[in-house]
PDB file of N, CA and C in Angstrom:
ATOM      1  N   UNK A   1      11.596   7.989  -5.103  1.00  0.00           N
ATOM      2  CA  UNK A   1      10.655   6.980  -5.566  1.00  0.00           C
ATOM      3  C   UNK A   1       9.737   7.617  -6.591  1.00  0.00           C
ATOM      4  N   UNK A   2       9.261   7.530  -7.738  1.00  0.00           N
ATOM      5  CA  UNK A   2       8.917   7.699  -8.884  1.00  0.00           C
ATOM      6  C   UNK A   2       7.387   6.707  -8.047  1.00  0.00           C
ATOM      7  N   UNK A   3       5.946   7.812  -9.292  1.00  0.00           N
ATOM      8  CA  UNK A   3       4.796   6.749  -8.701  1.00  0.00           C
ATOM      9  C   UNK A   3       5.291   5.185  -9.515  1.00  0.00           C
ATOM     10  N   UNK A   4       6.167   5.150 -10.557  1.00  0.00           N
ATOM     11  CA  UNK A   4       5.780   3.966 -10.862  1.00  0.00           C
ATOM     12  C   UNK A   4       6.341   2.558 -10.268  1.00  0.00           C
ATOM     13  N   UNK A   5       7.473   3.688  -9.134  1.00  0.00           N
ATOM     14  CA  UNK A   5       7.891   1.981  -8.444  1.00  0.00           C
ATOM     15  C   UNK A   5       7.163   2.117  -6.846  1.00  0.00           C
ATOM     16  N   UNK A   6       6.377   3.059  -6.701  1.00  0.00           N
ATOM     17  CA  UNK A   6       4.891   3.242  -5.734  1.00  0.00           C
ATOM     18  C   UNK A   6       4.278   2.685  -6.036  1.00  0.00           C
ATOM     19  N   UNK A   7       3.694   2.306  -6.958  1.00  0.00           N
ATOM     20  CA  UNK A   7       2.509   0.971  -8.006  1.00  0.00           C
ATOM     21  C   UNK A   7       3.369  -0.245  -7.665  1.00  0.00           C
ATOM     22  N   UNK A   8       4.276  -0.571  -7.686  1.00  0.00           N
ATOM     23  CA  UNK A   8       5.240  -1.795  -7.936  1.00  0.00           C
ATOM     24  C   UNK A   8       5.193  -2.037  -6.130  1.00  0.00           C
ATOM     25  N   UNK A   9       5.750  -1.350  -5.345  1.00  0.00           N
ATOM     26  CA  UNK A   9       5.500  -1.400  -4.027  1.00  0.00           C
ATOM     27  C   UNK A   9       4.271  -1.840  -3.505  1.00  0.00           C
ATOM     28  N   UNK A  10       2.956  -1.193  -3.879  1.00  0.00           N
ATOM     29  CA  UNK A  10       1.690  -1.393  -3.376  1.00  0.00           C
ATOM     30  C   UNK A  10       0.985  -3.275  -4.463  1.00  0.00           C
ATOM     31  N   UNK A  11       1.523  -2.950  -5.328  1.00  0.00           N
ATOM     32  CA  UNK A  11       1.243  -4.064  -5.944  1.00  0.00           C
ATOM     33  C   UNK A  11       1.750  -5.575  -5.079  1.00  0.00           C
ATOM     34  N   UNK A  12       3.332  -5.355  -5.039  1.00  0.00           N
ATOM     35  CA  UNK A  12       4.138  -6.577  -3.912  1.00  0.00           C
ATOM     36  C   UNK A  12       2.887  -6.627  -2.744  1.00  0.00           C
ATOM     37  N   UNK A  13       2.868  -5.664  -2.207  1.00  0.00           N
ATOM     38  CA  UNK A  13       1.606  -5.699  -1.038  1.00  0.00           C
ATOM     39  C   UNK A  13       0.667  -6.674  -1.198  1.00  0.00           C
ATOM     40  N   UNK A  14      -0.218  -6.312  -2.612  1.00  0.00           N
ATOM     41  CA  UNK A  14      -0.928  -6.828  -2.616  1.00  0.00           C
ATOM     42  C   UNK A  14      -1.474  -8.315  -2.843  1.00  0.00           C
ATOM     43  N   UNK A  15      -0.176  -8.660  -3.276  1.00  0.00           N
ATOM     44  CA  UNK A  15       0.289 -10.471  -3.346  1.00  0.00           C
ATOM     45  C   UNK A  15       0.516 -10.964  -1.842  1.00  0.00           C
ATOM     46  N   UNK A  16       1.588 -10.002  -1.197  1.00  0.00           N
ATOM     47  CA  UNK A  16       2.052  -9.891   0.195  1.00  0.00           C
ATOM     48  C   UNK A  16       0.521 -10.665   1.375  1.00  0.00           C
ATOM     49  N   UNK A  17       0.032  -9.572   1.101  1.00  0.00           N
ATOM     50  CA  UNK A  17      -1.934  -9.669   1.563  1.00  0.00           C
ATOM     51  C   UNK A  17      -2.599 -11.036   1.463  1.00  0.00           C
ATOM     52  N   UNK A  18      -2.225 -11.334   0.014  1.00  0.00           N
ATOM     53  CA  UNK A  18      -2.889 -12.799  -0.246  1.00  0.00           C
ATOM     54  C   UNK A  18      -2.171 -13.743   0.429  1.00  0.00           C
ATOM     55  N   UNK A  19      -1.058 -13.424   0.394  1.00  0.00           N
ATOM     56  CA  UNK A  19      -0.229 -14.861   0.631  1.00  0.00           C
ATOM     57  C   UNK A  19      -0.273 -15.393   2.500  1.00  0.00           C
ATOM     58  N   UNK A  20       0.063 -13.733   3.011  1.00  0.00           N
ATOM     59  CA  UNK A  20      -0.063 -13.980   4.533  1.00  0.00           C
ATOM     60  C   UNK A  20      -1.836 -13.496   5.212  1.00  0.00           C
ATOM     61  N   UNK A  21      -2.162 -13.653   5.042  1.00  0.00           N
ATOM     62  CA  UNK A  21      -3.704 -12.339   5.191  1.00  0.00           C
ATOM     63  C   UNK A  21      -3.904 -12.086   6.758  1.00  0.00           C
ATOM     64  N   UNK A  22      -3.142 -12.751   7.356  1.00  0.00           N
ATOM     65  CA  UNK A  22      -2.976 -12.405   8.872  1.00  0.00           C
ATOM     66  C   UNK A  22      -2.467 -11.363   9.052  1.00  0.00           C
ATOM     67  N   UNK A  23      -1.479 -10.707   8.256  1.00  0.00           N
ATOM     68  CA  UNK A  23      -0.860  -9.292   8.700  1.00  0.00           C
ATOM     69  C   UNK A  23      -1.424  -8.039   7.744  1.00  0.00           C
ATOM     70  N   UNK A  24      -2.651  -8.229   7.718  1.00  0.00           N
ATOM     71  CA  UNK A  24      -3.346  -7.336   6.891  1.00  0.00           C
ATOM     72  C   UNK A  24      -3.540  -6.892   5.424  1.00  0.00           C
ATOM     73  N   UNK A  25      -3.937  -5.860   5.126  1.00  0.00           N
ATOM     74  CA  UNK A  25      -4.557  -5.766   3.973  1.00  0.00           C
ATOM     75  C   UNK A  25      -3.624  -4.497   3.567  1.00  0.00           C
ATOM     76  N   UNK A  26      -2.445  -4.473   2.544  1.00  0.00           N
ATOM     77  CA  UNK A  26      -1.630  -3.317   1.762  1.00  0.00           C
ATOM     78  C   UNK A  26      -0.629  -2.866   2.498  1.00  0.00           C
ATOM     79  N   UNK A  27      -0.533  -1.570   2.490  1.00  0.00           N
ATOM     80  CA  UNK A  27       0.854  -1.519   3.137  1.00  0.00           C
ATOM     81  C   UNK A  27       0.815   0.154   3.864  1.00  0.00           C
ATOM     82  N   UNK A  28       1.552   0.391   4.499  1.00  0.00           N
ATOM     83  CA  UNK A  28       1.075   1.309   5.288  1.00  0.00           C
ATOM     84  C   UNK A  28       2.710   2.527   4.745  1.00  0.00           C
ATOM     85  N   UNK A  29       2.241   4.159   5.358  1.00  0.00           N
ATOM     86  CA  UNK A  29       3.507   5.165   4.203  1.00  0.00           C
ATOM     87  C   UNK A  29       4.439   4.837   5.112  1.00  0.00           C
ATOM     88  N   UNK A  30       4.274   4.623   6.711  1.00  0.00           N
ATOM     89  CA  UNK A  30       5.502   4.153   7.063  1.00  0.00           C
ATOM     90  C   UNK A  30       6.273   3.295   6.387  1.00  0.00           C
ATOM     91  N   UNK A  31       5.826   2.119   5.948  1.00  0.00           N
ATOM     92  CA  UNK A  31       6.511   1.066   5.490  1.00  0.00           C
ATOM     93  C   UNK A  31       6.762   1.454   4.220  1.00  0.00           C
ATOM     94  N   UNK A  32       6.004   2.143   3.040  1.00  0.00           N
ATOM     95  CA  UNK A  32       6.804   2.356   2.115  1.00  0.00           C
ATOM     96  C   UNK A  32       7.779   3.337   2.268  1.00  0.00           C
ATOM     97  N   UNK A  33       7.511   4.636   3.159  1.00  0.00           N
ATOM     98  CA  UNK A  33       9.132   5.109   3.167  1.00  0.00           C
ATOM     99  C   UNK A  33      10.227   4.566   3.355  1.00  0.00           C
ATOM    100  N   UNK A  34       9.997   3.806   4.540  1.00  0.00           N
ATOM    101  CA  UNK A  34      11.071   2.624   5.063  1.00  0.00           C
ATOM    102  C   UNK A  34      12.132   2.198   4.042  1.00  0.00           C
ATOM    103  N   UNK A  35      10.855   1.248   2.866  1.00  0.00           N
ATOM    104  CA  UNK A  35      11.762   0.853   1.953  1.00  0.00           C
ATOM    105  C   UNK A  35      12.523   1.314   0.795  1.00  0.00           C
ATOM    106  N   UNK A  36      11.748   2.328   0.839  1.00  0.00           N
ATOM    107  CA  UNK A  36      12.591   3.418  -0.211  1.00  0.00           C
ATOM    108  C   UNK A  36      13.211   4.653   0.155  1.00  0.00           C
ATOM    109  N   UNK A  37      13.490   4.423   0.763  1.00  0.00           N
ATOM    110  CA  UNK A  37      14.104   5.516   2.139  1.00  0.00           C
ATOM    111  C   UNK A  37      13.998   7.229   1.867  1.00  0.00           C
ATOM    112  N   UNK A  38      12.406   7.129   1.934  1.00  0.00           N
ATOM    113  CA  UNK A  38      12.170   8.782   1.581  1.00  0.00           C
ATOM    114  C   UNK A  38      11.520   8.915   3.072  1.00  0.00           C
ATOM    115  N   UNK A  39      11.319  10.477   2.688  1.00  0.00           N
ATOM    116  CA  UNK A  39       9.768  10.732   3.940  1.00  0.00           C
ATOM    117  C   UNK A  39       8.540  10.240   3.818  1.00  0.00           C
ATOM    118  N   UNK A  40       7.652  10.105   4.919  1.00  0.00           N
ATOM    119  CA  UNK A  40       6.167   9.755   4.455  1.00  0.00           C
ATOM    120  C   UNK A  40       5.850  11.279   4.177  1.00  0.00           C
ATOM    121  N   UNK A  41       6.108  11.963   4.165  1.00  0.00           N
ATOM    122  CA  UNK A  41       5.460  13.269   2.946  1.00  0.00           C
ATOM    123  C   UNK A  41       5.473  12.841   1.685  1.00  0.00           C
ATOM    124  N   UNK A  42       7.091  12.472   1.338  1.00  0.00           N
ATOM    125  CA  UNK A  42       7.177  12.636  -0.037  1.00  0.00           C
ATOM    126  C   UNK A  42       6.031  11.298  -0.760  1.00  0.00           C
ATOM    127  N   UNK A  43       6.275  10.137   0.081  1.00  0.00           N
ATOM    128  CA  UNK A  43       5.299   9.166  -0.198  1.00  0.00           C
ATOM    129  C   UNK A  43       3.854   9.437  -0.241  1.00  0.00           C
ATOM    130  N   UNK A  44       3.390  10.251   0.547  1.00  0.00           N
ATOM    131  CA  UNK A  44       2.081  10.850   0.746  1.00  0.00           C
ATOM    132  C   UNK A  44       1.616  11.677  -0.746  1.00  0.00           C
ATOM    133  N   UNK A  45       3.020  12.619  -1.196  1.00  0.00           N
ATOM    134  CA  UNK A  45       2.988  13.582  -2.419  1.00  0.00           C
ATOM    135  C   UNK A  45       2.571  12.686  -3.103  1.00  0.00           C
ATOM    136  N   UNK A  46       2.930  11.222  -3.354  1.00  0.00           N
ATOM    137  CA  UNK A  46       2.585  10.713  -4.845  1.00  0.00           C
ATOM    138  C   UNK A  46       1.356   9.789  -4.608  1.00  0.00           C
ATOM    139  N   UNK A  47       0.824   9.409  -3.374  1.00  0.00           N
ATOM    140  CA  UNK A  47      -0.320   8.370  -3.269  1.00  0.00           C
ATOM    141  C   UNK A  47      -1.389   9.481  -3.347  1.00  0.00           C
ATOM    142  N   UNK A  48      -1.502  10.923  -3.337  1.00  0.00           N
ATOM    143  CA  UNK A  48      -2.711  11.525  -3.140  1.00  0.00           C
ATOM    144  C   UNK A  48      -3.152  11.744  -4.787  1.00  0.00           C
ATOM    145  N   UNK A  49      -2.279  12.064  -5.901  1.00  0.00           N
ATOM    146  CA  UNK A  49      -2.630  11.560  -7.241  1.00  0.00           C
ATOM    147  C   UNK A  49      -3.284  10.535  -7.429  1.00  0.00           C
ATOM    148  N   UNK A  50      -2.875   9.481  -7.315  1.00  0.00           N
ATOM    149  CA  UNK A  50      -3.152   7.876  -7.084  1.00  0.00           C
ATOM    150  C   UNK A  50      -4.181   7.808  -6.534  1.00  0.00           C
ATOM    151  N   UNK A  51      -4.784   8.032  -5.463  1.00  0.00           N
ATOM    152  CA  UNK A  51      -5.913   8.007  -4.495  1.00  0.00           C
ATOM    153  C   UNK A  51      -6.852   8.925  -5.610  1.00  0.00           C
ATOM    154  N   UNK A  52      -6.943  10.235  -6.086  1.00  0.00           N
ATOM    155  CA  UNK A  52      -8.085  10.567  -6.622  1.00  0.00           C
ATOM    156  C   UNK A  52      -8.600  10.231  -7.976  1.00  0.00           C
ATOM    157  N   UNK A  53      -7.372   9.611  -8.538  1.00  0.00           N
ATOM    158  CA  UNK A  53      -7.426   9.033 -10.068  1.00  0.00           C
ATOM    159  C   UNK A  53      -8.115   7.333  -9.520  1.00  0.00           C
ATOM    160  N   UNK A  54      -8.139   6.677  -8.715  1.00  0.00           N
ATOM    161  CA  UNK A  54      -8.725   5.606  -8.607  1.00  0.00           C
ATOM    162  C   UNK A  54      -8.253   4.333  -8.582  1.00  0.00           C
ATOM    163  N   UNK A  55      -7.000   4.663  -8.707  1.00  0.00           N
ATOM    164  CA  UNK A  55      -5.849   3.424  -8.896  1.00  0.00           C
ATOM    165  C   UNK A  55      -5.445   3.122  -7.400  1.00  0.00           C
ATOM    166  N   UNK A  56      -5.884   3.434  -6.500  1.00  0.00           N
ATOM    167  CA  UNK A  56      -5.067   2.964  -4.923  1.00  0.00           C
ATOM    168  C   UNK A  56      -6.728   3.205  -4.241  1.00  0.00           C
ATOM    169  N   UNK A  57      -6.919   2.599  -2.880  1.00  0.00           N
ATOM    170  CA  UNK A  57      -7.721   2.632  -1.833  1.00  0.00           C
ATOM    171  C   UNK A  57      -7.269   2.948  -0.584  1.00  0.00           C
ATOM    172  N   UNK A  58      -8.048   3.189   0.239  1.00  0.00           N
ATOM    173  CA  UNK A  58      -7.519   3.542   1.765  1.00  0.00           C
ATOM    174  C   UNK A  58      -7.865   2.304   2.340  1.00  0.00           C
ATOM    175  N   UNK A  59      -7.343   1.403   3.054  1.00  0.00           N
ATOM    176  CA  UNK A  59      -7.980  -0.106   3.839  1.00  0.00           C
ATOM    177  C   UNK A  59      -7.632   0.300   5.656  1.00  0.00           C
ATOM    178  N   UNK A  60      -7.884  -0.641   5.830  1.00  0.00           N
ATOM    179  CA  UNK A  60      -7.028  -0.510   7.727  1.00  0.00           C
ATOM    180  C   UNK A  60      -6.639  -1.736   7.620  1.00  0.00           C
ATOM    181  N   UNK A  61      -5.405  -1.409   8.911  1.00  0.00           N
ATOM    182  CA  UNK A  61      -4.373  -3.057   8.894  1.00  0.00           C
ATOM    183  C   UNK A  61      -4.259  -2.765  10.496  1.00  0.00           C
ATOM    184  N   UNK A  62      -4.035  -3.681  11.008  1.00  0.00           N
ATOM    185  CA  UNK A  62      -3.877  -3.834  12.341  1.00  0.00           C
ATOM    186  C   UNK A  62      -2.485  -4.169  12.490  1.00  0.00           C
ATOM    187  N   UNK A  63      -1.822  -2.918  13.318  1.00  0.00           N
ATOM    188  CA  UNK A  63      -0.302  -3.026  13.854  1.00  0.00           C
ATOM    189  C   UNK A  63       0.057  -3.179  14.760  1.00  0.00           C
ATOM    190  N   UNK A  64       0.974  -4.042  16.002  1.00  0.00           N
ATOM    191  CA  UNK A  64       1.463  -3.531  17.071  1.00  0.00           C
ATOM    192  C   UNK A  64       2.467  -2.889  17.410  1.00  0.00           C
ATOM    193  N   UNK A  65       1.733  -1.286  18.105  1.00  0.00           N
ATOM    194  CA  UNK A  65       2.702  -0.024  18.565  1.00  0.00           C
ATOM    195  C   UNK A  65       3.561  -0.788  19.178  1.00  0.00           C
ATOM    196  N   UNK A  66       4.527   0.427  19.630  1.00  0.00           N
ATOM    197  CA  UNK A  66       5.511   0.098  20.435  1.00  0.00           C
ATOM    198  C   UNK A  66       5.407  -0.549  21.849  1.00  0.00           C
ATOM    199  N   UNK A  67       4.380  -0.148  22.159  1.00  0.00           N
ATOM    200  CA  UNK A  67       3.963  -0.527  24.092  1.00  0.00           C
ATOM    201  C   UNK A  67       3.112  -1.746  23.825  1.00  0.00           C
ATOM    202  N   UNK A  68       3.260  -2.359  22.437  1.00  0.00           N
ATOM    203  CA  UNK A  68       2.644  -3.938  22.312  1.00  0.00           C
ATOM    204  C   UNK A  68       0.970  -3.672  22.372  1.00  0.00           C
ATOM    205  N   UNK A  69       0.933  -2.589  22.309  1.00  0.00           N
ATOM    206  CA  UNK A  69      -1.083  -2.630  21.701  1.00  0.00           C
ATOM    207  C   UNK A  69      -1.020  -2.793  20.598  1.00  0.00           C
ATOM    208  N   UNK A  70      -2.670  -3.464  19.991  1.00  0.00           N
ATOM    209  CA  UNK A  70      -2.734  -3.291  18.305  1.00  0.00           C
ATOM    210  C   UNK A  70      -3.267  -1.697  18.260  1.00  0.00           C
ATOM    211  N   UNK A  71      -3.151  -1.521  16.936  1.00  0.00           N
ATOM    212  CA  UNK A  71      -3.831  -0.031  16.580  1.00  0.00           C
ATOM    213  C   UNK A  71      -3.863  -0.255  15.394  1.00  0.00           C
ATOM    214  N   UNK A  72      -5.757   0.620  15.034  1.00  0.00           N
ATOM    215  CA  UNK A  72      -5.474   0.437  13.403  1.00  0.00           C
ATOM    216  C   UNK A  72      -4.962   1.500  12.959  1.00  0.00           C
ATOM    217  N   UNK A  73      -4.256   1.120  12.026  1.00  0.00           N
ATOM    218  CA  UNK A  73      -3.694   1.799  10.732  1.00  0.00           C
ATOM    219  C   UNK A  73      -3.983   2.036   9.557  1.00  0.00           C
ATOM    220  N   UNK A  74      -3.825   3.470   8.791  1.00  0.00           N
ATOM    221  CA  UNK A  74      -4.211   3.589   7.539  1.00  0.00           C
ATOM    222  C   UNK A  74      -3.473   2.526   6.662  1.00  0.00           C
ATOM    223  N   UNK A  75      -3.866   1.683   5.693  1.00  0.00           N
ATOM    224  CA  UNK A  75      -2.717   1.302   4.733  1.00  0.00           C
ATOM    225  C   UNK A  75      -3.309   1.121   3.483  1.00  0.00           C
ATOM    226  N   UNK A  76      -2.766   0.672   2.598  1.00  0.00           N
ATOM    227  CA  UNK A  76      -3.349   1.702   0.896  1.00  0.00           C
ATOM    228  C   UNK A  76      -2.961   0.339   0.014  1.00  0.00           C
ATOM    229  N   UNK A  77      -4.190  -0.221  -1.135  1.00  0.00           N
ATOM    230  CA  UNK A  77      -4.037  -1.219  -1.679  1.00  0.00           C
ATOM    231  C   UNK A  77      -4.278  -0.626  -2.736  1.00  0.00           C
ATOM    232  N   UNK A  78      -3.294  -1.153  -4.038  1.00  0.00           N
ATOM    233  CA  UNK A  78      -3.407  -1.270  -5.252  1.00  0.00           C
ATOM    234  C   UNK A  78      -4.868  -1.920  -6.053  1.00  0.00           C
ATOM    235  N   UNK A  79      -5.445  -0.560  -6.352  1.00  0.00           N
ATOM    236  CA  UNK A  79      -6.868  -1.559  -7.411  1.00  0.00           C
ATOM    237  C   UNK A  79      -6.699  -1.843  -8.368  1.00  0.00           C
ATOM    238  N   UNK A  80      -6.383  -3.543  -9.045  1.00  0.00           N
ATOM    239  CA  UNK A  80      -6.072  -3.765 -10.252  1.00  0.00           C
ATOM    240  C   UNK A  80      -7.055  -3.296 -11.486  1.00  0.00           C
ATOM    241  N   UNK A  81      -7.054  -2.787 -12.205  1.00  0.00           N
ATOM    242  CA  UNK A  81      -7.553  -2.813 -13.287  1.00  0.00           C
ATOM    243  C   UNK A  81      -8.106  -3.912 -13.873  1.00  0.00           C
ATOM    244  N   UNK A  82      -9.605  -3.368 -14.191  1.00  0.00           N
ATOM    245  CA  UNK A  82     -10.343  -4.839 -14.730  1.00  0.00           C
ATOM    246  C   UNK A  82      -9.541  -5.619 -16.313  1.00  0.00           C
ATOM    247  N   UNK A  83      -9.039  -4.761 -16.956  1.00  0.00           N
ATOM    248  CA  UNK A  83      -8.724  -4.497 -18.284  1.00  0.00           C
ATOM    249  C   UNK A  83      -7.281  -5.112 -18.117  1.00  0.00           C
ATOM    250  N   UNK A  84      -6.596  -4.892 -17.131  1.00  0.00           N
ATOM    251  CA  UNK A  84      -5.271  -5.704 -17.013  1.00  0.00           C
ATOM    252  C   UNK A  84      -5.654  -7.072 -16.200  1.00  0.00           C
ATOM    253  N   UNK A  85      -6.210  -7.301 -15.818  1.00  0.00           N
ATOM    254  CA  UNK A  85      -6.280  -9.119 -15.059  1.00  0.00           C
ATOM    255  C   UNK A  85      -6.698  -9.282 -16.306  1.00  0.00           C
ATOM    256  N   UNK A  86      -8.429  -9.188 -17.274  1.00  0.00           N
ATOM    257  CA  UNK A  86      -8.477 -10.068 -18.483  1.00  0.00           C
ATOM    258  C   UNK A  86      -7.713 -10.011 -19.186  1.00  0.00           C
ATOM    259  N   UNK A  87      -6.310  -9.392 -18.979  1.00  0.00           N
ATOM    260  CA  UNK A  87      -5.424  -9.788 -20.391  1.00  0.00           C
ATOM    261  C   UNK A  87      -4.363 -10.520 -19.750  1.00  0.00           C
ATOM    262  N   UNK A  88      -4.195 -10.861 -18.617  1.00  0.00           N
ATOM    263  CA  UNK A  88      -3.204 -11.616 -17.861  1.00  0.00           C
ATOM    264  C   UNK A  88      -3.793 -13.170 -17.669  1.00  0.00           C
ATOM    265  N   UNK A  89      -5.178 -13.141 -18.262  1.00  0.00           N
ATOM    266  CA  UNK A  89      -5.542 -14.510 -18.154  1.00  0.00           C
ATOM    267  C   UNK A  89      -5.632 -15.545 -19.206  1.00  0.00           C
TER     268      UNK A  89
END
């Protein structure tokens, strides 16, 4: 996975978010490894760029573990750029 289809991933999220908002806010490295079938290391390698440059956030999402508790979870939302929505409008 390249960061730029990591942006494209967290971005889907972030429509994902709007559309259902019951299942939380972004997406969590489990789930992006999942879909791109790496490790959450390697996913981790490219969101910690991302995270200090300012382009991603840390949120919490509420999951249910395996034994059917919720637990929060780290999960990571795309910050759009002010400069790209006014030109999309």
């Amino acid at each position: 996975m390249t960061a730029a289809e990591l942006l494209d991933a967290l971005r889907a999220a972030n429509v994902n978010a709007r559309a259902n908002p019951d299942d939380g806010e972004g997406i969590t490295v489990t789930e992006m490894a999942d879909s791109a079938n790496l490790s959450a290391d390697q996913i981790r390698r490219h969101l910690r760029p991302m995270l200090k440059a300012g382009k991603v956030r840390v949120a919490k999402k509420r999951m249910v573990g395996m034994d059917g508790t919720y637990r929060t979870v780290a999960s990571y939302v795309l910050i759009e750029d002010t400069a790209v929505k006014k030109a999309k409008r």
